[in-house]
PDB file of N, CA and C in Angstrom:
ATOM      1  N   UNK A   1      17.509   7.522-115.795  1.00  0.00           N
ATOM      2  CA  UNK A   1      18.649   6.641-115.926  1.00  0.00           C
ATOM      3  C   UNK A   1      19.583   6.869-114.736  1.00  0.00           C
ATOM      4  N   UNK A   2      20.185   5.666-114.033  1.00  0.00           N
ATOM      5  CA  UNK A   2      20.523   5.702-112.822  1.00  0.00           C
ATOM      6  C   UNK A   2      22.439   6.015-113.254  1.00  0.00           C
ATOM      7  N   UNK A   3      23.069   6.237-112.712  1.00  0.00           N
ATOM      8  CA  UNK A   3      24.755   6.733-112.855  1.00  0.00           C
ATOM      9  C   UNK A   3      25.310   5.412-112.813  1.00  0.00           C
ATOM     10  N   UNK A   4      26.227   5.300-113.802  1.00  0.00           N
ATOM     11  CA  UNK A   4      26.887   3.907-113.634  1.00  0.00           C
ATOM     12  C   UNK A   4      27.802   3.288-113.073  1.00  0.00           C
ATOM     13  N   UNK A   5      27.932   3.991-112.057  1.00  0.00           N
ATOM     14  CA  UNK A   5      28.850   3.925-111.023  1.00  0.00           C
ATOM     15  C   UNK A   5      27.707   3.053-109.964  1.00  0.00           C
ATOM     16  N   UNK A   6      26.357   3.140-110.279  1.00  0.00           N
ATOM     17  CA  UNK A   6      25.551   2.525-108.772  1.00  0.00           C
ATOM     18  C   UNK A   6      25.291   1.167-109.378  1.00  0.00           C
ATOM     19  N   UNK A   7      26.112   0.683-110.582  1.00  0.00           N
ATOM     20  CA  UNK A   7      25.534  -0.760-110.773  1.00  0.00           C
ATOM     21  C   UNK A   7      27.112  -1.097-110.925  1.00  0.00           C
ATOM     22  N   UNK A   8      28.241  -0.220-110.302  1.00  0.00           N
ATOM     23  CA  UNK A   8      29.387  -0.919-110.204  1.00  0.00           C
ATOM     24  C   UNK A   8      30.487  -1.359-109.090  1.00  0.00           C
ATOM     25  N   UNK A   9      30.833  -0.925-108.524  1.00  0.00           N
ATOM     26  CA  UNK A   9      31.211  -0.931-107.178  1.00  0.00           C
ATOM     27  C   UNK A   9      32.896  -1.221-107.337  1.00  0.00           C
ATOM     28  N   UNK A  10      33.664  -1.601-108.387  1.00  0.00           N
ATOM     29  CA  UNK A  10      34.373  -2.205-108.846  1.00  0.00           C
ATOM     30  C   UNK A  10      35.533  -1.889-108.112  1.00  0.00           C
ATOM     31  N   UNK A  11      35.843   0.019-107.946  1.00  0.00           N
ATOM     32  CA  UNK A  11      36.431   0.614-107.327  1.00  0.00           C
ATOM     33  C   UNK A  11      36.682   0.424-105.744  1.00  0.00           C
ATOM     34  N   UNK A  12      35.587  -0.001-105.045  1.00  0.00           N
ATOM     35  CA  UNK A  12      35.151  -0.344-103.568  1.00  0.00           C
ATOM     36  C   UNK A  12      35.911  -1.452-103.552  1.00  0.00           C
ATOM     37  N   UNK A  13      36.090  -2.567-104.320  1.00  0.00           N
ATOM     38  CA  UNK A  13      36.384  -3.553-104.408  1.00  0.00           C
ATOM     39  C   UNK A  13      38.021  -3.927-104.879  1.00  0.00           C
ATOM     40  N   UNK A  14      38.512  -2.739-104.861  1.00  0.00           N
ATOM     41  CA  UNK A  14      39.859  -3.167-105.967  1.00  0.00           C
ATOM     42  C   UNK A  14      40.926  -2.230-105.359  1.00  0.00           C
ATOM     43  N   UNK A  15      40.831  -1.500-104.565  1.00  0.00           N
ATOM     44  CA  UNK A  15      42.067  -0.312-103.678  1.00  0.00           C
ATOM     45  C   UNK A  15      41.936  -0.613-102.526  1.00  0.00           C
ATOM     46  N   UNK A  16      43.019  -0.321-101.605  1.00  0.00           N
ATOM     47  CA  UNK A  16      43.776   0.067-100.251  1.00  0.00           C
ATOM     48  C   UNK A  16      42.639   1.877-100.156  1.00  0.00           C
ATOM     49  N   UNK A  17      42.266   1.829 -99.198  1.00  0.00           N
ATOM     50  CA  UNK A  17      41.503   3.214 -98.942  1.00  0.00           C
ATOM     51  C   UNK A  17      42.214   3.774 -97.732  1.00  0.00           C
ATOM     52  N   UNK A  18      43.609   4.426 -97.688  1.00  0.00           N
ATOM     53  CA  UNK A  18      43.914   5.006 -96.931  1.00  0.00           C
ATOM     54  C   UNK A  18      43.869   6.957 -96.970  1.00  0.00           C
ATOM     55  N   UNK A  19      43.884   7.588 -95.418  1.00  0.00           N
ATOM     56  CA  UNK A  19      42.725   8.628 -95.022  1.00  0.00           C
ATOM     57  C   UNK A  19      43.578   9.151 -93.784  1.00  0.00           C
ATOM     58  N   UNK A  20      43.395  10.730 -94.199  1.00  0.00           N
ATOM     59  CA  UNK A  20      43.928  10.861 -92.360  1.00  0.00           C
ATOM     60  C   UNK A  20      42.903  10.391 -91.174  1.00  0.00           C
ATOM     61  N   UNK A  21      43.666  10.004 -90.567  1.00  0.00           N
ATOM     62  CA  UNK A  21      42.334   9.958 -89.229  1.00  0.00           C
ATOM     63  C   UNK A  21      41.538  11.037 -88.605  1.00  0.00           C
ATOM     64  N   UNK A  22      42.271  12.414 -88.934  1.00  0.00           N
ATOM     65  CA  UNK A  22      41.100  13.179 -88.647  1.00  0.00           C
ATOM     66  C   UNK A  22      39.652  13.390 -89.892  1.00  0.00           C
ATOM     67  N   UNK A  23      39.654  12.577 -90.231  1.00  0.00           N
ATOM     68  CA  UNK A  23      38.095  12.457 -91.531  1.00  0.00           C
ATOM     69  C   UNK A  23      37.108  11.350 -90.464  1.00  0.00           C
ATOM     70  N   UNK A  24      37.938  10.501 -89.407  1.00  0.00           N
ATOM     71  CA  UNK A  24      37.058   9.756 -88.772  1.00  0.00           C
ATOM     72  C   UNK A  24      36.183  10.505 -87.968  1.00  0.00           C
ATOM     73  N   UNK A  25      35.093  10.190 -87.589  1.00  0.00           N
ATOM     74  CA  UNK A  25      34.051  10.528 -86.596  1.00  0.00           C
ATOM     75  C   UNK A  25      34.725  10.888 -85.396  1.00  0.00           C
ATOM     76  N   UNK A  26      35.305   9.868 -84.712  1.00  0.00           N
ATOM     77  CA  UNK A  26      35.629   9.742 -83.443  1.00  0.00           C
ATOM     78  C   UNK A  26      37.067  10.781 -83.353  1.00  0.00           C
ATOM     79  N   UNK A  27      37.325  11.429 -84.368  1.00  0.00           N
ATOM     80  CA  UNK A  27      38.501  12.471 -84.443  1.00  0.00           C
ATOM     81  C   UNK A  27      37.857  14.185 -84.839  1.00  0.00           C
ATOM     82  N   UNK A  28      36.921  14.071 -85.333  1.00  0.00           N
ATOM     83  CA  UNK A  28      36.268  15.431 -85.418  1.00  0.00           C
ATOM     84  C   UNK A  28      35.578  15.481 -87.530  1.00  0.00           C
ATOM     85  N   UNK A  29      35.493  14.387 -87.804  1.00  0.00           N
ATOM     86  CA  UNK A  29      35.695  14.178 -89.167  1.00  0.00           C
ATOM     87  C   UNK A  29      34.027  13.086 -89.472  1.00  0.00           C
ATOM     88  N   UNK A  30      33.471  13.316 -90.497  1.00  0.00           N
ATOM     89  CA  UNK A  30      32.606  12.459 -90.830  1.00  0.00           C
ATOM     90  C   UNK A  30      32.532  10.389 -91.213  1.00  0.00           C
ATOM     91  N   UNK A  31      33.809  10.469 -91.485  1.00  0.00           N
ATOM     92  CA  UNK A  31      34.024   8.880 -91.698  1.00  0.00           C
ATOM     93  C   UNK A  31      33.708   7.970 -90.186  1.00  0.00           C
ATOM     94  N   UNK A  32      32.290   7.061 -90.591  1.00  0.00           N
ATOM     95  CA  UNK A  32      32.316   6.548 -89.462  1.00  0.00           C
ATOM     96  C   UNK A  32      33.415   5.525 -88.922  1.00  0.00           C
ATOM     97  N   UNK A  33      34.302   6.027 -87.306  1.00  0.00           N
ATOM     98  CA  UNK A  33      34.991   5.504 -86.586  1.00  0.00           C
ATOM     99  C   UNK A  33      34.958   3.704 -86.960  1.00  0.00           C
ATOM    100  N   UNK A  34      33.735   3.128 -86.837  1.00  0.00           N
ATOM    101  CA  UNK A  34      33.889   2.115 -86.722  1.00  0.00           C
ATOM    102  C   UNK A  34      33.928   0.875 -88.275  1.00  0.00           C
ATOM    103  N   UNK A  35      34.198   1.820 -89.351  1.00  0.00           N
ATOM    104  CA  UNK A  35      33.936   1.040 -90.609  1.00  0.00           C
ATOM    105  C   UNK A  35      35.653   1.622 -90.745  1.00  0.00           C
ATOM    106  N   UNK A  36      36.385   1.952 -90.091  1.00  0.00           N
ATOM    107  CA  UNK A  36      38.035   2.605 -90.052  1.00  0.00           C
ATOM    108  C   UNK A  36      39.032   2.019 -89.055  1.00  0.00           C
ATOM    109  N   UNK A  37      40.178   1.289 -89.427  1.00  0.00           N
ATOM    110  CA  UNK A  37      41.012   1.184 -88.752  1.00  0.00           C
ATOM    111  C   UNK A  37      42.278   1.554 -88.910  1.00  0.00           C
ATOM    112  N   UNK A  38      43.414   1.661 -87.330  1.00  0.00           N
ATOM    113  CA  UNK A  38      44.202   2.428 -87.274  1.00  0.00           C
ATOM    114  C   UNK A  38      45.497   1.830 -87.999  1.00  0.00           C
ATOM    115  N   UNK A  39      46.535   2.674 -88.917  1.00  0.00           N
ATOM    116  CA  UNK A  39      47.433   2.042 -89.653  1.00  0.00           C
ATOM    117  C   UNK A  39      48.272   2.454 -89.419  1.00  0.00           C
ATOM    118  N   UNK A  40      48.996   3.821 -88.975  1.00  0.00           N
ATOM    119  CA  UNK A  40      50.024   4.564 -88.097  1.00  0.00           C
ATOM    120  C   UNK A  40      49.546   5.779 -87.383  1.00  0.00           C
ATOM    121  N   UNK A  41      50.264   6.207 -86.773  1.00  0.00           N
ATOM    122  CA  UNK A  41      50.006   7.550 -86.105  1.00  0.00           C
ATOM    123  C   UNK A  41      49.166   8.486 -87.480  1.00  0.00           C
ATOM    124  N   UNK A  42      48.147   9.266 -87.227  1.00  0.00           N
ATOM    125  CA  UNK A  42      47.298  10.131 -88.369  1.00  0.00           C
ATOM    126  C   UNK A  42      47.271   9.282 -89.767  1.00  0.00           C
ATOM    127  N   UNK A  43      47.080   8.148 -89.803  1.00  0.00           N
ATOM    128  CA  UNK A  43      46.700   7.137 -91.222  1.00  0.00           C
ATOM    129  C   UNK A  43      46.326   6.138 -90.516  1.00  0.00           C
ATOM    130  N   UNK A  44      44.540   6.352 -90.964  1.00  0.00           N
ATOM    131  CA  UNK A  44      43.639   5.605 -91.004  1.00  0.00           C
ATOM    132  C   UNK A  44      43.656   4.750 -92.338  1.00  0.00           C
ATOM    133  N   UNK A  45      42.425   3.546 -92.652  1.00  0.00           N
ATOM    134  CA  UNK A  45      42.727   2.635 -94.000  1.00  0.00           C
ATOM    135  C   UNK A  45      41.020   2.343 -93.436  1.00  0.00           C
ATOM    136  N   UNK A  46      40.213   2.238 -94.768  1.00  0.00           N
ATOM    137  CA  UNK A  46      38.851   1.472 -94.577  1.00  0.00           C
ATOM    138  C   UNK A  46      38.853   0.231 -94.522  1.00  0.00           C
ATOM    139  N   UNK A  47      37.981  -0.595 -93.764  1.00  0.00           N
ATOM    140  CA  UNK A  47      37.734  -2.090 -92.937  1.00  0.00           C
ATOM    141  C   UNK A  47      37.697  -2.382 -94.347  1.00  0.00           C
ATOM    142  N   UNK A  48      38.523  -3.534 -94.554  1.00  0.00           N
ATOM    143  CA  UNK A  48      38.265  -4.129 -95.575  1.00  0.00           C
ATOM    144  C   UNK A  48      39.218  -4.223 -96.913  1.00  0.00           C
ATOM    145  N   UNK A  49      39.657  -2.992 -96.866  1.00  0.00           N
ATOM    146  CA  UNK A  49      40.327  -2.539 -98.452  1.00  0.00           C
ATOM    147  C   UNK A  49      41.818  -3.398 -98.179  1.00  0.00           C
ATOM    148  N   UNK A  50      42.020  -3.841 -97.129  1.00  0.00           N
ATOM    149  CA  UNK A  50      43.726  -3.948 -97.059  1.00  0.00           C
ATOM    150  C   UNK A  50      44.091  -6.232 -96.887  1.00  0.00           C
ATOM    151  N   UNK A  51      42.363  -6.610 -97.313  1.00  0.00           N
ATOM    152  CA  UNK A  51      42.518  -7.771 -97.816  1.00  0.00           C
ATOM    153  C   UNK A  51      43.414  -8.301 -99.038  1.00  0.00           C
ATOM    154  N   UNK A  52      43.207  -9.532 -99.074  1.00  0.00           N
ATOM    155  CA  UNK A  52      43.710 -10.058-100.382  1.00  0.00           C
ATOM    156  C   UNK A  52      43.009  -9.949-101.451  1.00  0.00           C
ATOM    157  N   UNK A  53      41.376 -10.241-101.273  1.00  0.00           N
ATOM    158  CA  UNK A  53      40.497  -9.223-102.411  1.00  0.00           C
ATOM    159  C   UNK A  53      39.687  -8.285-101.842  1.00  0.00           C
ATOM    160  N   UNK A  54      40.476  -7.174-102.089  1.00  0.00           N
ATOM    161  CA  UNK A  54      40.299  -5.838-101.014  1.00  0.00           C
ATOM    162  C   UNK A  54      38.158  -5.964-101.742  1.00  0.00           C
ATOM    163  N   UNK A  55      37.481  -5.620-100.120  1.00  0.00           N
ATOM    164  CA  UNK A  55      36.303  -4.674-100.275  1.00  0.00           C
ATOM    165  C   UNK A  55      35.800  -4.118 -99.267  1.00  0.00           C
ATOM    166  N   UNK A  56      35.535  -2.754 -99.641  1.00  0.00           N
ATOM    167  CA  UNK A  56      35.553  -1.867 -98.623  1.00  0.00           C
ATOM    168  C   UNK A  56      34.040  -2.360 -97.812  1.00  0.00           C
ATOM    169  N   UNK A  57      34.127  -2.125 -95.944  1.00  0.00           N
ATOM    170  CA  UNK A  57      33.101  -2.507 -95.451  1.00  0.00           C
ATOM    171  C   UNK A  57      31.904  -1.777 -95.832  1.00  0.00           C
ATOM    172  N   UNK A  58      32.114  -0.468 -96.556  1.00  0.00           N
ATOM    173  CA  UNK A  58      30.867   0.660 -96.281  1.00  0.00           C
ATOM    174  C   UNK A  58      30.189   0.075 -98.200  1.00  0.00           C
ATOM    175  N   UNK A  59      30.588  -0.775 -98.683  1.00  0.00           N
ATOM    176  CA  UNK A  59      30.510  -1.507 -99.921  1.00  0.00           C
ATOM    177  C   UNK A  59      29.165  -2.324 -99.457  1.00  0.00           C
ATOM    178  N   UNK A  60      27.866  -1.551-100.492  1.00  0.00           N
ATOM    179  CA  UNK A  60      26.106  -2.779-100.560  1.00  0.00           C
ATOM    180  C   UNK A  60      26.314  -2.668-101.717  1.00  0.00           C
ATOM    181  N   UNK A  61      25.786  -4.297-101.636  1.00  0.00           N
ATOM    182  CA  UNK A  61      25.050  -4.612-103.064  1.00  0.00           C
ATOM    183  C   UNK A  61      26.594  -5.674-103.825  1.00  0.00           C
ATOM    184  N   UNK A  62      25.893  -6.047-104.708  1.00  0.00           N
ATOM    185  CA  UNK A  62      26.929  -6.750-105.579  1.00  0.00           C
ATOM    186  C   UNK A  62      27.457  -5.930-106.746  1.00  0.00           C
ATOM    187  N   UNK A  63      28.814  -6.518-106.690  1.00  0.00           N
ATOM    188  CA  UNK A  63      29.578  -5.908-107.952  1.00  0.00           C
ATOM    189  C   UNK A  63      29.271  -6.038-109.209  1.00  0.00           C
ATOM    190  N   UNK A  64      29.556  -5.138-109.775  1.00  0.00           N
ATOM    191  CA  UNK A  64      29.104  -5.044-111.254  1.00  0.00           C
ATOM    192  C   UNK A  64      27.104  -5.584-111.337  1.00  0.00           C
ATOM    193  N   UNK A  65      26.842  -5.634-110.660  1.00  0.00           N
ATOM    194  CA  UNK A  65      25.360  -5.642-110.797  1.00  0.00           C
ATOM    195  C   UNK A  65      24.354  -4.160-110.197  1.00  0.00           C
ATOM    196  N   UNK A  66      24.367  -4.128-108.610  1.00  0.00           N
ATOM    197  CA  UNK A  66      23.802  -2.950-107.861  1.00  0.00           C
ATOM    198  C   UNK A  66      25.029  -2.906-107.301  1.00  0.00           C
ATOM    199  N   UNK A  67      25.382  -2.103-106.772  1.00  0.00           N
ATOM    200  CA  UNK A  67      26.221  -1.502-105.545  1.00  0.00           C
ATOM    201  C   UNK A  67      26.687   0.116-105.604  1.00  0.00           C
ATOM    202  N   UNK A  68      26.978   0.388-104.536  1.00  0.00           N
ATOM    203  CA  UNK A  68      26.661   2.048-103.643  1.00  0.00           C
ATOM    204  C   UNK A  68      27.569   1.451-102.445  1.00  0.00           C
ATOM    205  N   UNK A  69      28.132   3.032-101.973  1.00  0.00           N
ATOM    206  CA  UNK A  69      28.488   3.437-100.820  1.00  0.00           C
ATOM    207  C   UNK A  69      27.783   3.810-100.125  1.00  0.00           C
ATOM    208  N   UNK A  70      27.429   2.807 -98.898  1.00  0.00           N
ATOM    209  CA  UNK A  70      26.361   2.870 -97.837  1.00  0.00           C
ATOM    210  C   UNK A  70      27.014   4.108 -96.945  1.00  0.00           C
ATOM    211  N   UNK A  71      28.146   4.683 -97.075  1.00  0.00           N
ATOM    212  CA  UNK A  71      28.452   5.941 -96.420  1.00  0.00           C
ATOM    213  C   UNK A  71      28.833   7.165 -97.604  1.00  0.00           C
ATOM    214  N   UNK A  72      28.269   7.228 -98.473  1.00  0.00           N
ATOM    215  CA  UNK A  72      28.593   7.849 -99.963  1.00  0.00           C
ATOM    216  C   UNK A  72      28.787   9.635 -99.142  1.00  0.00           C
ATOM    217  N   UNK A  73      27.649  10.161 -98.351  1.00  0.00           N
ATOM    218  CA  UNK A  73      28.179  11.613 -97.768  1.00  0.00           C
ATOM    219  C   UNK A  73      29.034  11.775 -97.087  1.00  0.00           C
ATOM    220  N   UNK A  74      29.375  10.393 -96.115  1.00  0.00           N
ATOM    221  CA  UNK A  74      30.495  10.545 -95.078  1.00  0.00           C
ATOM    222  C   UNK A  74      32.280   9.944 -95.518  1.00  0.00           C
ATOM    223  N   UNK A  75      31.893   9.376 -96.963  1.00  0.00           N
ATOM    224  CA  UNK A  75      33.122   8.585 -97.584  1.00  0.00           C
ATOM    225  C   UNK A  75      34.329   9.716 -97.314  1.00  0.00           C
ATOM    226  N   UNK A  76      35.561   8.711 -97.289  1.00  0.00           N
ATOM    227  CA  UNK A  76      36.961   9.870 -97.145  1.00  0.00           C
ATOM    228  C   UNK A  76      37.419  10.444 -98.441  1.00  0.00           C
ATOM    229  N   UNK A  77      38.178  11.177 -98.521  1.00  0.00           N
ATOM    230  CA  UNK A  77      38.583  11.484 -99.208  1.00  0.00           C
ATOM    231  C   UNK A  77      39.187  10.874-100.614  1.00  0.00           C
ATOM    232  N   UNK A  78      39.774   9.892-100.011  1.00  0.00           N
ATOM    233  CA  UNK A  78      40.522   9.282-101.486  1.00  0.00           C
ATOM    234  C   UNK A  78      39.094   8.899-102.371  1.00  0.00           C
ATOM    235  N   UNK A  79      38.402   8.363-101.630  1.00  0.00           N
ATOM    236  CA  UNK A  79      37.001   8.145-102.090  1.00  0.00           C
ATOM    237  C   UNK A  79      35.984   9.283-102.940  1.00  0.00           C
ATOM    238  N   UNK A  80      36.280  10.598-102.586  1.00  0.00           N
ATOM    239  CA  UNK A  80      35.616  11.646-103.016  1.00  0.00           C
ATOM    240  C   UNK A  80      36.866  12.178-104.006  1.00  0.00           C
ATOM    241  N   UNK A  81      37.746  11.674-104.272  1.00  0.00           N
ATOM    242  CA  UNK A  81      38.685  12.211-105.292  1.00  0.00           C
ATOM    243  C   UNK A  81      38.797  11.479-106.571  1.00  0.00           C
ATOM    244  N   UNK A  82      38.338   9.976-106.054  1.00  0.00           N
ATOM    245  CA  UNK A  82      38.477   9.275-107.188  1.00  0.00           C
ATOM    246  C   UNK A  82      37.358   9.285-108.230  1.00  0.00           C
ATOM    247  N   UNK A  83      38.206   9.318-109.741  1.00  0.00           N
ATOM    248  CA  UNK A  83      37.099   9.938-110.807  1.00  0.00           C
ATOM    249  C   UNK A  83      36.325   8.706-111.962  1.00  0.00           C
ATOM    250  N   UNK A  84      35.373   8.737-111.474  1.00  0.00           N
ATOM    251  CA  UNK A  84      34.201   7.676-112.867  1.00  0.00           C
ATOM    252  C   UNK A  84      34.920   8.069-114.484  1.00  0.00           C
ATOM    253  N   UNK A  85      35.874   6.679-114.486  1.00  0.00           N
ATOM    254  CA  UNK A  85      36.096   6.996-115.677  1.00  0.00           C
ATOM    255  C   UNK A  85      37.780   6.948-116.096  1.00  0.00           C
ATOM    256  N   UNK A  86      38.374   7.469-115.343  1.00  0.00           N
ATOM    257  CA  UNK A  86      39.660   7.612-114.652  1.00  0.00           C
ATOM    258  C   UNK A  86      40.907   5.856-114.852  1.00  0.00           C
ATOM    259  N   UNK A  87      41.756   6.027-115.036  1.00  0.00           N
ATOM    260  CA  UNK A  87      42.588   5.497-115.558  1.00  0.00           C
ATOM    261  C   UNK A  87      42.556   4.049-114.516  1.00  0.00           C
ATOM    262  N   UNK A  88      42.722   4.796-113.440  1.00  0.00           N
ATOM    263  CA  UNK A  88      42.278   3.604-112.048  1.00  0.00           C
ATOM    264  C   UNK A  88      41.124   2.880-111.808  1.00  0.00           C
ATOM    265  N   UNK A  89      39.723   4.028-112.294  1.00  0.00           N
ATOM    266  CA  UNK A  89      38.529   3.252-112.359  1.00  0.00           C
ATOM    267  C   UNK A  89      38.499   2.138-113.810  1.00  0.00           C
ATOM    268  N   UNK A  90      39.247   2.366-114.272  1.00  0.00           N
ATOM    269  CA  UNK A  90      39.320   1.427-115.947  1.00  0.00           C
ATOM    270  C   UNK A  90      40.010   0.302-114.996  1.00  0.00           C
ATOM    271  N   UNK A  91      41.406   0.043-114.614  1.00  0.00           N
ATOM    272  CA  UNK A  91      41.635  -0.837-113.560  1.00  0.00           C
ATOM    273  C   UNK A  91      40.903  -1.679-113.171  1.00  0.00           C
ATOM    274  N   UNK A  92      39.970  -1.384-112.502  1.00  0.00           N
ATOM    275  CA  UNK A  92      39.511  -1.719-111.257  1.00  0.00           C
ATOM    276  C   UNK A  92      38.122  -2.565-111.907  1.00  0.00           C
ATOM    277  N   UNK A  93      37.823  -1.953-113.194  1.00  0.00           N
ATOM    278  CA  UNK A  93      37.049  -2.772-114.121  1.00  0.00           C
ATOM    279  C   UNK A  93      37.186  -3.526-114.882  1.00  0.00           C
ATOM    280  N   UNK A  94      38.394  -3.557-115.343  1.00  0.00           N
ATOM    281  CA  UNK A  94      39.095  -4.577-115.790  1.00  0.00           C
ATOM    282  C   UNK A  94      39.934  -5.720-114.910  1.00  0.00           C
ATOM    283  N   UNK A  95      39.999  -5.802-113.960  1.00  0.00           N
ATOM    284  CA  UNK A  95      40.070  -6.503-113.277  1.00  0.00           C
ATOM    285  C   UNK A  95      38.715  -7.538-112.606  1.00  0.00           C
ATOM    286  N   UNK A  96      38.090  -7.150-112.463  1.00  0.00           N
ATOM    287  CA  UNK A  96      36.227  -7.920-112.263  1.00  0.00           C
ATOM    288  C   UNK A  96      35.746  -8.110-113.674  1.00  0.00           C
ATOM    289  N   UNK A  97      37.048  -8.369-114.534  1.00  0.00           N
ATOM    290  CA  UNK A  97      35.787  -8.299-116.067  1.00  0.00           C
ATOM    291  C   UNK A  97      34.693  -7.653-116.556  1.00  0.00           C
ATOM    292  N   UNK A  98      34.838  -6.407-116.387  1.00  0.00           N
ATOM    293  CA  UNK A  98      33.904  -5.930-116.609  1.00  0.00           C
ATOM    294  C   UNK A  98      34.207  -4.578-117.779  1.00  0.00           C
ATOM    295  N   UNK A  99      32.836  -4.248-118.710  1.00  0.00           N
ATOM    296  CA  UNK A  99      33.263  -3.409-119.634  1.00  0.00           C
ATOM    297  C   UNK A  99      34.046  -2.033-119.159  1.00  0.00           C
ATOM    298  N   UNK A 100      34.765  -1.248-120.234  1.00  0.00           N
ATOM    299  CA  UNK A 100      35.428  -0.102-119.685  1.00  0.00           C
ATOM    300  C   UNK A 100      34.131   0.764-119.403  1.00  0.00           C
ATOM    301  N   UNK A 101      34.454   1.823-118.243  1.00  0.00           N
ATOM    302  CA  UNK A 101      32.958   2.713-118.070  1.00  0.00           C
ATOM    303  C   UNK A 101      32.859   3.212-119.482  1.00  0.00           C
ATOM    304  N   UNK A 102      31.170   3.432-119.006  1.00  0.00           N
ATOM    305  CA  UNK A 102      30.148   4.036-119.996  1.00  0.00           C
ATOM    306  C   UNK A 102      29.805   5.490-120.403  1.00  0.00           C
ATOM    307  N   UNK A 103      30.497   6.238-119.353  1.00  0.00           N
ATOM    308  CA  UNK A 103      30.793   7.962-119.642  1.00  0.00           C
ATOM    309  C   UNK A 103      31.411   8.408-120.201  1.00  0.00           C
TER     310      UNK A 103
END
């Protein structure tokens, strides 16, 4: 049985992903440089999240069906903090209509 977080993406799709810039590549940090842009001096934000329907560029697959972080080892931080299940991930699922998680 696969984690239900890889048939949701909901989260990718529903936050502002801001990051120091040293997590980017091109600063000494794993987040690739070019899926990151610059938002002030040391605050970086992921391509994408700071739309009108925010989705992050490093976001495959469709929502609420398949989807994964095509950079899931190199993701930033806010990304590796945020919890399956979590008051924000309920958010972010309820907002795409979708059931509350399954954990």
């Amino acid at each position: 049985m696969s984690h239900p977080c890889l048939s949701c993406g909901a989260c990718c799709a529903g936050f502002r992903v801001d990051f120091a810039t040293q997590e980017r590549s091109d600063h000494g940090g794993c987040v690739p440089a070019g899926l990151a842009v610059n938002v002030v001096e040391g605050i970086s934000r992921m391509r994408g999240t700071d739309h009108r329907e925010p989705r992050c560029a490093a976001l495959v697959g469709r929502i609420g069906e398949a989807a994964h972080c095509g950079i899931y080892e190199w993701r930033p931080s806010p990304c590796r903090e945020f919890a399956a299940g979590s008051e924000a991930c309920e958010r972010a699922r309820l907002r795409r209509g979708m059931p509350p998680y399954p954990g």
